[in-house]
N, C-alpha and C. Protein backbone atom coordinates (compact mmCIF):
# COMPACT_ATOMS: atom_id res chain seq x y z
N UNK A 1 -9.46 -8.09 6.05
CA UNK A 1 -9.72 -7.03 7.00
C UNK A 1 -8.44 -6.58 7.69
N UNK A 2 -7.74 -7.38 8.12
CA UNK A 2 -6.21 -6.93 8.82
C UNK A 2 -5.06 -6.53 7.63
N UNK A 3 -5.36 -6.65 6.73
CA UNK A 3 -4.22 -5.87 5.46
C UNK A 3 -5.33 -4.52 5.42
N UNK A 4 -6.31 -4.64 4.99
CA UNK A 4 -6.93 -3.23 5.06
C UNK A 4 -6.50 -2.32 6.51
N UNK A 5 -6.70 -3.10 7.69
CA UNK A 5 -6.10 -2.16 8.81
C UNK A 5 -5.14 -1.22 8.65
N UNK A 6 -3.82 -2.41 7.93
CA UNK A 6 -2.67 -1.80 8.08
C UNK A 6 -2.55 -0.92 6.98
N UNK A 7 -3.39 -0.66 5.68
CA UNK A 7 -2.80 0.18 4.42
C UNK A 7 -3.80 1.32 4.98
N UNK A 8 -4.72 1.48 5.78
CA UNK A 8 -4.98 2.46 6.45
C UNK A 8 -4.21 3.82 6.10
N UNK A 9 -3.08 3.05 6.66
CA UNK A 9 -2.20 4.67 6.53
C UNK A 9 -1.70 5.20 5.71
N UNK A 10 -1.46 3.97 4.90
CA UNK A 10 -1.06 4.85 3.61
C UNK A 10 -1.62 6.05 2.94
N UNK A 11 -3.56 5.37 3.37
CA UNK A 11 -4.66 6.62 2.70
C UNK A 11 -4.10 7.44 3.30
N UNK A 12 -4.10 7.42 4.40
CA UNK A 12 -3.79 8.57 5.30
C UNK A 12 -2.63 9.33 4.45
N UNK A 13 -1.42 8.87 4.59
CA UNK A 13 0.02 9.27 4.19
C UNK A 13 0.15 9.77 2.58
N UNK A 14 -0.88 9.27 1.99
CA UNK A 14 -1.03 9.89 0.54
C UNK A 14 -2.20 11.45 0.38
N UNK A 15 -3.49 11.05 1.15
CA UNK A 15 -3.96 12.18 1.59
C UNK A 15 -3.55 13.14 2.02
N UNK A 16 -2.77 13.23 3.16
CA UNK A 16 -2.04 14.15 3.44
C UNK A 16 -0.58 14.99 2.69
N UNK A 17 -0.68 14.15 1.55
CA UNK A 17 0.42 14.42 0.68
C UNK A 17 0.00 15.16 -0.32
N UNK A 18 -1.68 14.91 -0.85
CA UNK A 18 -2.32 15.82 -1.26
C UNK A 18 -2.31 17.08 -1.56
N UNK A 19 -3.09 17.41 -0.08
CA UNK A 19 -2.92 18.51 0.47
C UNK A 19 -1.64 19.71 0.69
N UNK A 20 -0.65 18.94 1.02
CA UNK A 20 0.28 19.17 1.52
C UNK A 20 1.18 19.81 -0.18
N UNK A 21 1.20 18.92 -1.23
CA UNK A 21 1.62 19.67 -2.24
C UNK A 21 0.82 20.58 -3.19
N UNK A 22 -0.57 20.51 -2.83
CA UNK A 22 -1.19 21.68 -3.11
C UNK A 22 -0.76 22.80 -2.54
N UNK A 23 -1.28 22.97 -0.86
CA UNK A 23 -0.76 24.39 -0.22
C UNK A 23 0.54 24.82 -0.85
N UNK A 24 1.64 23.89 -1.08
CA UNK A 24 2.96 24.74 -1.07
C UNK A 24 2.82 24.79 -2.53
N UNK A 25 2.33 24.59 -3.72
CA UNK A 25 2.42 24.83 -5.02
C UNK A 25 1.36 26.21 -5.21
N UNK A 26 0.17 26.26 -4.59
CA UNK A 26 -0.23 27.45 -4.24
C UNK A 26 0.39 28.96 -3.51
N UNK A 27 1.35 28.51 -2.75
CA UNK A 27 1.84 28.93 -2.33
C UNK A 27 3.48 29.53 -2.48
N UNK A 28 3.40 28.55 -3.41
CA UNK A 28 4.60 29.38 -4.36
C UNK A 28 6.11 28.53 -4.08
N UNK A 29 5.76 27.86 -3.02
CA UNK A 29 6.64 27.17 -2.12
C UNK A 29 7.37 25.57 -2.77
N UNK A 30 8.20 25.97 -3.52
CA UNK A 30 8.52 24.39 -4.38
C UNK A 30 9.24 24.05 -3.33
N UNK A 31 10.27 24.24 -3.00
CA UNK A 31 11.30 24.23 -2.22
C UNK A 31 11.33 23.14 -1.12
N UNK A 32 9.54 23.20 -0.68
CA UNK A 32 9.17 22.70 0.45
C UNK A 32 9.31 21.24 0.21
N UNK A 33 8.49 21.13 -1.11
CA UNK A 33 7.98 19.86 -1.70
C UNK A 33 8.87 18.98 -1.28
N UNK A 34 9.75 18.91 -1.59
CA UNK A 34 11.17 18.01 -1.47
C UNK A 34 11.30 17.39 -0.02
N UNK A 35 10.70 18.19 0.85
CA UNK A 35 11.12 17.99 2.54
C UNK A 35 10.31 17.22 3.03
N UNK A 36 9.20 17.85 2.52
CA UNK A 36 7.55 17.19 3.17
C UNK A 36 7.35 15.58 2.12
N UNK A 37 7.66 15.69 1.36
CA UNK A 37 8.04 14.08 0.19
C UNK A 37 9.37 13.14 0.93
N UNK A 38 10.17 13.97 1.26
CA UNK A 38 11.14 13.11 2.02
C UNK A 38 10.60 12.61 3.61
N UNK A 39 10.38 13.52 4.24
CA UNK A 39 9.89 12.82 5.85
C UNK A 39 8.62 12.37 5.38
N UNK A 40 8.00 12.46 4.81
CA UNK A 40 6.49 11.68 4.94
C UNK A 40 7.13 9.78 4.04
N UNK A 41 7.92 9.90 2.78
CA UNK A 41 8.23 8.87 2.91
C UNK A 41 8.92 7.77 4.01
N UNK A 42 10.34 8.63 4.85
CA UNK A 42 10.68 8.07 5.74
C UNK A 42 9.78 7.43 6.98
N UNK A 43 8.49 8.25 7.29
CA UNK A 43 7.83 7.95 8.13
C UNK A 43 6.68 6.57 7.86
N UNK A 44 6.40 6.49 6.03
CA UNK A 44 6.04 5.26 5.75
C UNK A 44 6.85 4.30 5.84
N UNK A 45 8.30 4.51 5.40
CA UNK A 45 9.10 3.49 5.56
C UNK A 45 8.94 2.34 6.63
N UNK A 46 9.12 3.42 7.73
CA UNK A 46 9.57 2.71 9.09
C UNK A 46 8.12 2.30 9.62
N UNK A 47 6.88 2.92 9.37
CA UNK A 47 5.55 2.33 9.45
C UNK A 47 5.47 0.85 8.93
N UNK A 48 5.81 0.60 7.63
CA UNK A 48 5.62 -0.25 6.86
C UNK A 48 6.90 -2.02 7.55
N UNK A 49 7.82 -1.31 8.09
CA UNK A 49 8.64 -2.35 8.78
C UNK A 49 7.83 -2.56 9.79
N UNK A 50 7.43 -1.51 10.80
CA UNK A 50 6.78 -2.38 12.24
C UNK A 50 5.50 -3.05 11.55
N UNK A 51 4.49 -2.47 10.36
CA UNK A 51 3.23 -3.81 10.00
C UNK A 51 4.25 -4.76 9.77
N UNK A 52 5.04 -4.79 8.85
CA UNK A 52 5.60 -6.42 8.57
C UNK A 52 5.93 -6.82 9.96
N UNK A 53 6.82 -6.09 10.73
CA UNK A 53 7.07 -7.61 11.99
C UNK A 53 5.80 -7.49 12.54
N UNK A 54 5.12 -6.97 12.94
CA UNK A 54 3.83 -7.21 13.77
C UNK A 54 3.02 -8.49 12.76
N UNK A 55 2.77 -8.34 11.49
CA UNK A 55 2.19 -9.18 10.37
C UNK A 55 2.71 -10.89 10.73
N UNK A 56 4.53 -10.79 11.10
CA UNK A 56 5.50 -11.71 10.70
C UNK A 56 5.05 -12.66 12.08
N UNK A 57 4.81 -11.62 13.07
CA UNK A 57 4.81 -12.88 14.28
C UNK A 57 3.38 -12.78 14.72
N UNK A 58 2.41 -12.17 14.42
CA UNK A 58 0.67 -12.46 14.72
C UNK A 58 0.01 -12.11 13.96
N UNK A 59 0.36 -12.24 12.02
CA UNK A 59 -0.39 -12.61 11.40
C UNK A 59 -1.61 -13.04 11.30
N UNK A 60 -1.33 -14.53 11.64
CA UNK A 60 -2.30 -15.84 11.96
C UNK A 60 -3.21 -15.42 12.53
N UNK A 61 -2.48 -14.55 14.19
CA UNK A 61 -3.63 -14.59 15.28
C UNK A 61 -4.65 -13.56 14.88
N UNK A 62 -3.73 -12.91 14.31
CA UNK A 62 -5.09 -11.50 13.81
C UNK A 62 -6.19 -11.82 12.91
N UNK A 63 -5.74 -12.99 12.03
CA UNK A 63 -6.86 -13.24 11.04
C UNK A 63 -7.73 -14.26 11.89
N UNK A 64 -7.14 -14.95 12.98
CA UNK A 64 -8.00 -15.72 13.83
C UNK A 64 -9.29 -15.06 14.48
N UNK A 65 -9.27 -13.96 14.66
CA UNK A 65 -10.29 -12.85 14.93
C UNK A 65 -11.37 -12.71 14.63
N UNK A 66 -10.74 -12.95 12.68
CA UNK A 66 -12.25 -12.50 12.37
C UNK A 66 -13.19 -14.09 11.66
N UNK A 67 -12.35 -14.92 12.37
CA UNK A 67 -13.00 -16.12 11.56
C UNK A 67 -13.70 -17.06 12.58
N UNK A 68 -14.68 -17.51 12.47
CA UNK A 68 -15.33 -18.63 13.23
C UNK A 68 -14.41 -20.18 13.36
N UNK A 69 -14.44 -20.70 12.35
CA UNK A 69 -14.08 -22.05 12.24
C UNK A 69 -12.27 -21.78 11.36
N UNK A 70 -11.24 -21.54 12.45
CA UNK A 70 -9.99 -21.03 12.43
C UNK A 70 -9.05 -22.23 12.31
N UNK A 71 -9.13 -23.06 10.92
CA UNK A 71 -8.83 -23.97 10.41
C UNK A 71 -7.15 -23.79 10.12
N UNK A 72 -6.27 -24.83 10.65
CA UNK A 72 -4.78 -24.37 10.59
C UNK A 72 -4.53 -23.78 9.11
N UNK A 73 -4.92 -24.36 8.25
CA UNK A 73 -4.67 -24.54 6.71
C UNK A 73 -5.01 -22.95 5.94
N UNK A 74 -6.57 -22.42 6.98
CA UNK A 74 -7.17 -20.99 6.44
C UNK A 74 -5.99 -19.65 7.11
N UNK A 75 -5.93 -20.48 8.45
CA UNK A 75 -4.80 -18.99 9.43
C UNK A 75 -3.37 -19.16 8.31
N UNK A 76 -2.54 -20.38 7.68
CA UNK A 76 -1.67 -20.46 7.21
C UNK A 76 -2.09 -19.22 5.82
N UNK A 77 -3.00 -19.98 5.33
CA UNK A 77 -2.97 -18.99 3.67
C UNK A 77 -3.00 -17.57 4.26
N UNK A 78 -3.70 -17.62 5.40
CA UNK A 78 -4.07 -15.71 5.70
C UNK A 78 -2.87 -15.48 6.24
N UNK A 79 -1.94 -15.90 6.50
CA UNK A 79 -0.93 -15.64 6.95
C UNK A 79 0.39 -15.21 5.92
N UNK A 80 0.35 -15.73 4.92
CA UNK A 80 0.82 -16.09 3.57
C UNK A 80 0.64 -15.03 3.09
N UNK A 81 -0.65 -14.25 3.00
CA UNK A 81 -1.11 -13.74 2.14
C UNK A 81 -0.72 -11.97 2.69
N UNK A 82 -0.90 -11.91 3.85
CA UNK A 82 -0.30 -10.93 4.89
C UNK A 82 0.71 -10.75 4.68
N UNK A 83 1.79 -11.58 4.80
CA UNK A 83 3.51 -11.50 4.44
C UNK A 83 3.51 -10.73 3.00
N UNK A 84 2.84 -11.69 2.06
CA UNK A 84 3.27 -10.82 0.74
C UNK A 84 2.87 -10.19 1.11
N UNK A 85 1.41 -9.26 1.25
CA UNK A 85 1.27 -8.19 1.15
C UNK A 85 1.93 -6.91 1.70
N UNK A 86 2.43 -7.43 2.51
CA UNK A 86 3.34 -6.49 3.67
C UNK A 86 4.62 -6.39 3.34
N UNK A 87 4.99 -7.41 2.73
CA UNK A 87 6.30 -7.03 1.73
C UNK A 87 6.27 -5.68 0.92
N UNK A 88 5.12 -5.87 0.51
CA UNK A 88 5.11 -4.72 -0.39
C UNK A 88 4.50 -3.22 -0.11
N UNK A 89 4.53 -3.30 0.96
CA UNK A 89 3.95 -1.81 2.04
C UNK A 89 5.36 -1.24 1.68
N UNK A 90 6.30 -0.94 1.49
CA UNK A 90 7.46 -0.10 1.50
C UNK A 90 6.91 0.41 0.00
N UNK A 91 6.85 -0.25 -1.49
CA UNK A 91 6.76 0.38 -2.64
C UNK A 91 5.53 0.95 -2.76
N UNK A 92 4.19 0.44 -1.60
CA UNK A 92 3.02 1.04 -1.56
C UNK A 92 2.86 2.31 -1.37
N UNK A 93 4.24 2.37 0.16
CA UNK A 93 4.40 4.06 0.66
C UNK A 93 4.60 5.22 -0.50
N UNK A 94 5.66 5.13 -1.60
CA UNK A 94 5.86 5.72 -2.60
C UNK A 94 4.69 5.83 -3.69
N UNK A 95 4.23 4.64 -3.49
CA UNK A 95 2.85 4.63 -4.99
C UNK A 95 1.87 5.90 -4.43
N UNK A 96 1.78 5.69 -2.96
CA UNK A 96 0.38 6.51 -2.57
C UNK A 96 1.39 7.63 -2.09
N UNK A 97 2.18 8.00 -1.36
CA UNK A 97 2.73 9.16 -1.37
C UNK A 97 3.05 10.23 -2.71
N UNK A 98 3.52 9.48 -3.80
CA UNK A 98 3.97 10.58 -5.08
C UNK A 98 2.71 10.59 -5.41
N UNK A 99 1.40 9.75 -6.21
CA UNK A 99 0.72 9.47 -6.36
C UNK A 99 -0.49 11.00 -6.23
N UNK A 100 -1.00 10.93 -4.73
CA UNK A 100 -1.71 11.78 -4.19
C UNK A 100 -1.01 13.27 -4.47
N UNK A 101 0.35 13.45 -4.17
CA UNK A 101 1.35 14.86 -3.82
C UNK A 101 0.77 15.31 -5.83
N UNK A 102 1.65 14.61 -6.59
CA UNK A 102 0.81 14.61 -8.03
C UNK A 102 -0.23 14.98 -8.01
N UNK A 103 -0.98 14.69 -7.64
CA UNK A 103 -2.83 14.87 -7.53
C UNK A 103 -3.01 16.25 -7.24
N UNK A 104 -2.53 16.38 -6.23
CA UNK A 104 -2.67 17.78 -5.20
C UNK A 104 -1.63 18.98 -5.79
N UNK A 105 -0.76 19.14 -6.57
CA UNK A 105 -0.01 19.82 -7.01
C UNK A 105 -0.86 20.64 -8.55
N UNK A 106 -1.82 19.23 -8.93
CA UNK A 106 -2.85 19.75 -9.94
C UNK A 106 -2.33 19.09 -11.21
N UNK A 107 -1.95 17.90 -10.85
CA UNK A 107 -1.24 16.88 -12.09
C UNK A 107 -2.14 16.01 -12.24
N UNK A 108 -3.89 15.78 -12.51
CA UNK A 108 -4.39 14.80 -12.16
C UNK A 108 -4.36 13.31 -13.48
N UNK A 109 -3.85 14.17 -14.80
CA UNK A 109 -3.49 13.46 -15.22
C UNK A 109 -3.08 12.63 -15.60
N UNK A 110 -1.87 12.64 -14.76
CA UNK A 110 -0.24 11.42 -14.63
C UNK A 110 -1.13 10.96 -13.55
N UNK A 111 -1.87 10.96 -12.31
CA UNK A 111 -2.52 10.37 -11.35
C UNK A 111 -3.34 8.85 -11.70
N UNK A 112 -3.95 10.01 -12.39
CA UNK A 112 -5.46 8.88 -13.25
C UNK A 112 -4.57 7.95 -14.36
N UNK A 113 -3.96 8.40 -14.63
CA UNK A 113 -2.71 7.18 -15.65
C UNK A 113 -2.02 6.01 -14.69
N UNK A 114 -2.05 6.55 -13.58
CA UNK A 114 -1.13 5.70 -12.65
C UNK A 114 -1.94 4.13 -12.22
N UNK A 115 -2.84 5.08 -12.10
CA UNK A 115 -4.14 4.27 -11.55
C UNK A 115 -4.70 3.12 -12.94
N UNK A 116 -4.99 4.26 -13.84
CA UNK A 116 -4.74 2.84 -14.45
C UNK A 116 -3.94 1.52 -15.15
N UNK A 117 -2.91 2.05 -15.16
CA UNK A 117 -1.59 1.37 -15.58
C UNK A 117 -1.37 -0.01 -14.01
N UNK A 118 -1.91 0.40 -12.86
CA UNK A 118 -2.13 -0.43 -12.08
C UNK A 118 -2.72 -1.76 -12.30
N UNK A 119 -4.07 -0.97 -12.33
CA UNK A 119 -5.03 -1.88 -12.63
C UNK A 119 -4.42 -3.04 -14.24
N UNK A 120 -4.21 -2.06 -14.65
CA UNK A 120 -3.65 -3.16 -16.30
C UNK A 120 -3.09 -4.23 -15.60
N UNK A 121 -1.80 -3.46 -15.15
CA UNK A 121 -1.04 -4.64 -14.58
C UNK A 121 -1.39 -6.19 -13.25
N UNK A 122 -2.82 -5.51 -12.84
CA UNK A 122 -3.34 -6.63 -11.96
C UNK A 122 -4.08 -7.16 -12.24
N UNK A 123 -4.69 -6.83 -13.52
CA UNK A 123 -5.80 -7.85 -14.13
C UNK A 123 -4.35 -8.41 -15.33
N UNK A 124 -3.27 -8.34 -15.93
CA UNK A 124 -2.65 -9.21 -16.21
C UNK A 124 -1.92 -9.83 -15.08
N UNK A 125 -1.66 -9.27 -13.97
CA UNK A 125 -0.97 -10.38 -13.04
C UNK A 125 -2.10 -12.09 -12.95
N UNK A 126 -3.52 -11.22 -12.61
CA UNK A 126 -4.68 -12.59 -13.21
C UNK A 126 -4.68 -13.44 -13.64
N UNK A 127 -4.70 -12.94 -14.89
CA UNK A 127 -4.69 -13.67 -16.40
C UNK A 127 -3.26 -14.71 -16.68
N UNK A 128 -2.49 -14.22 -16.21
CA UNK A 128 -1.28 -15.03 -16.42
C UNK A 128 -0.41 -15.63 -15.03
N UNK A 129 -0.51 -15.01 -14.28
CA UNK A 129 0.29 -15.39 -13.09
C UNK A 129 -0.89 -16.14 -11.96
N UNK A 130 -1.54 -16.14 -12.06
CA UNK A 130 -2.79 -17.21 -11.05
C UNK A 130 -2.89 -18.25 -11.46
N UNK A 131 -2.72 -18.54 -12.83
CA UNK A 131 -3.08 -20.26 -13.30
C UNK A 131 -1.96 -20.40 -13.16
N UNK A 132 -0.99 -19.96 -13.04
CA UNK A 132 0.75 -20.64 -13.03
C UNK A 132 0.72 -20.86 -11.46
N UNK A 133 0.76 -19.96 -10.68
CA UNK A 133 1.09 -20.28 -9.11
C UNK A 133 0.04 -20.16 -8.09
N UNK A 134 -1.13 -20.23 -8.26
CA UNK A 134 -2.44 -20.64 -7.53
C UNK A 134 -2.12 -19.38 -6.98
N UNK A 135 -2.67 -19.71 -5.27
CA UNK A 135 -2.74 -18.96 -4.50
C UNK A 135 -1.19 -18.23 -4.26
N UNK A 136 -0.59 -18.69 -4.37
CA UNK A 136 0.34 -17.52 -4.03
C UNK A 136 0.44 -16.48 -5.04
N UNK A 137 0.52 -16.52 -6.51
CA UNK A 137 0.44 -15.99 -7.28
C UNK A 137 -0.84 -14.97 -7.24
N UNK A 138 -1.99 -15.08 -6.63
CA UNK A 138 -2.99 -14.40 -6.56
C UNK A 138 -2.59 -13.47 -5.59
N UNK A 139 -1.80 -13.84 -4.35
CA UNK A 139 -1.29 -12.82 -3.37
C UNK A 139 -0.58 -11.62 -4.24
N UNK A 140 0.32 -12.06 -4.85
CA UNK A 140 1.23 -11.55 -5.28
C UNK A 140 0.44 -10.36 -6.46
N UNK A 141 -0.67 -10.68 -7.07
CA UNK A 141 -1.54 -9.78 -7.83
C UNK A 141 -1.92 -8.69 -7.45
């Protein structure tokens, strides 16, 4: 529930990227593309640093929230599991920013390829990287 909080925005930041390279490809407006792809990444960037330190120092407490019986061992893995994931909020910003802008420009093609070339790759991260490194390896999927 607290990694879903934080990729929140990304929907957001890719949605709006959507949109955003539709109007100006409708609009005749390439020019734009470039500007509105650059500050909307910068603005994930620096999003994606304050979740990690916020993640880095109340992780734990946030997953303490939603759990009854807040076992050191369960806040550690959820904590664990937060870090990776939040590591990887910076390459997320780009996946869902080009991703959606693609979409919305009327490329749904390369979109729906993206998507699944994902998925390939996380049902082999599965298959091969979970029996090698347990739980961390499953983070990392």
């Amino acid at each position: 529930k607290v990694s879903m909080f934080f990729c929140c925005a990304f929907d957001a930041l890719g949605t709006t990227m959507a949109t955003y390279g539709g109007q100006n490809v409708g609009a005749k407006k390439l020019d734009r593309l470039g500007k509105g792809l650059f500050a909307c990444s910068i603005f994930g960037i620096v999003y994606s640093i304050v979740a990690f330190i916020i993640m880095y120092f109340a992780g734990g407490t946030l997953c303490g929230l939603f759990v009854t019986d807040a076992s050191k061992e369960l806040l550690d893995s959820s904590r664990e599991f937060l870090l990776i994931n939040a590591a990887f909020f910076i390459p997320l910003v780009f996946v869902n920013v080009i991703r959606y802008m693609i979409q919305g420009m009327g490329f749904s093609t390369f979109a729906i390829l993206s998507g699944v070339f994902e998925m390939i790759a996380r049902t082999l991260m599965g298959i091969f990287i979970v029996p090698v490194f347990g739980f961390t390896g499953a983070c990392f999927a």
